[in-house]
Protein backbone atom coordinates (compact mmCIF):
# COMPACT_ATOMS: atom_id res chain seq x y z
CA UNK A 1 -15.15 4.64 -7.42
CA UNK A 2 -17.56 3.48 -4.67
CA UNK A 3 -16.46 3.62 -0.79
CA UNK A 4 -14.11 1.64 0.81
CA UNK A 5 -13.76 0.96 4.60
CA UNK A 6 -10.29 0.28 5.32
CA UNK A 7 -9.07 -1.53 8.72
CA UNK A 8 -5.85 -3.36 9.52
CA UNK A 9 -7.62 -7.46 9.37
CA UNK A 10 -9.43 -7.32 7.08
CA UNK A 11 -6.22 -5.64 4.58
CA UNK A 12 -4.18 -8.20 5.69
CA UNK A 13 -7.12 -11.27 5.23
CA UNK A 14 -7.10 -9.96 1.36
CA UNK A 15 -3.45 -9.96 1.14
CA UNK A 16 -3.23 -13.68 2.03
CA UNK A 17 -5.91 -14.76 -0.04
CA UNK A 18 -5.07 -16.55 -3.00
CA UNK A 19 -8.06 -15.35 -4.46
CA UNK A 20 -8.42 -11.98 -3.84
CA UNK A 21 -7.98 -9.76 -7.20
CA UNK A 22 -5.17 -7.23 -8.01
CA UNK A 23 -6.97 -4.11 -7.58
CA UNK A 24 -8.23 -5.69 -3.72
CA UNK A 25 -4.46 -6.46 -3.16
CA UNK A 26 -3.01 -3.48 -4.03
CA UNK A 27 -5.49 -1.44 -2.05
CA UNK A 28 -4.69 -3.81 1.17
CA UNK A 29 -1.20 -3.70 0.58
CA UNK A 30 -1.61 0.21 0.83
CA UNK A 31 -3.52 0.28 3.49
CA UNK A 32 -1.37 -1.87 5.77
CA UNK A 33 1.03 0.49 5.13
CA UNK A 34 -0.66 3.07 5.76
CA UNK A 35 -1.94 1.39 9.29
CA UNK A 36 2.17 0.47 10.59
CA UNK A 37 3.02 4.18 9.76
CA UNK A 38 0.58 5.40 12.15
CA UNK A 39 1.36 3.14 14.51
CA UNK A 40 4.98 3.60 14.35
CA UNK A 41 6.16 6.21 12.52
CA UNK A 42 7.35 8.27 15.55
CA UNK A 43 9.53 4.87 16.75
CA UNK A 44 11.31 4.23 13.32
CA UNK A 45 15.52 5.20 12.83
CA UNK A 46 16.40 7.61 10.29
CA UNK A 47 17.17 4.51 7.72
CA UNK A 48 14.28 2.81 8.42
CA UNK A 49 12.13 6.18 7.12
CA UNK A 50 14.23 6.24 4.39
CA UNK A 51 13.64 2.79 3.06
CA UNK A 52 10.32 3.46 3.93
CA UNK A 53 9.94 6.69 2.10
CA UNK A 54 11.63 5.17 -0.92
CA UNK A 55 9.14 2.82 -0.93
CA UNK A 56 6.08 4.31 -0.98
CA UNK A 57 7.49 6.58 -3.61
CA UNK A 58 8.39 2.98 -5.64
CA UNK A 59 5.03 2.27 -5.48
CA UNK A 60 3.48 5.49 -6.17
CA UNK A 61 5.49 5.56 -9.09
CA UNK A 62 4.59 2.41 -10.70
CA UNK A 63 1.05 3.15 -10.38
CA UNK A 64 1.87 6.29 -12.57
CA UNK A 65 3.73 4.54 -14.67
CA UNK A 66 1.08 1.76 -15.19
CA UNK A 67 -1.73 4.37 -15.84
CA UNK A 68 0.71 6.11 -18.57
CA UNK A 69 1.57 2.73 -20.15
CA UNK A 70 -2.44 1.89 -20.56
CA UNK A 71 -3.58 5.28 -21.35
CA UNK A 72 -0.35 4.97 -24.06
């Protein structure tokens, strides 16, 4: 896997363009994430972290699942 350079614009440029691919998307969707916990993780109410939490492990989870399902 070669280095990636993450910042907050240029995540959210690839996440509205139409033509960006899935694995570009799914990185920037991650990152952003990543990016509004730091910024506001210490701000959020209790059911906000939860939702949050649940989230991430959502989408941790389908990545797992994914890799099982093509490694089959």
């Amino acid at each position: 896997m070669g280095e990636i350079k993450l910042n907050r614009e240029d995540s959210m440029r690839i996440l509205n363009s139409t033509d960006a691919s899935p694995d570009a998307r799914v990185i920037a969707a991650f990152a952003v994430m990543f990016f509004e916990a730091v910024e506001h993780a210490d701000d959020l109410d209790a059911e906000t972290y939860a939702i949050a939490h649940k989230l991430l492990r959502m989408g941790a989870s389908e990545l797992d699942h994914a890799r099982e399902q093509a490694n089959g």
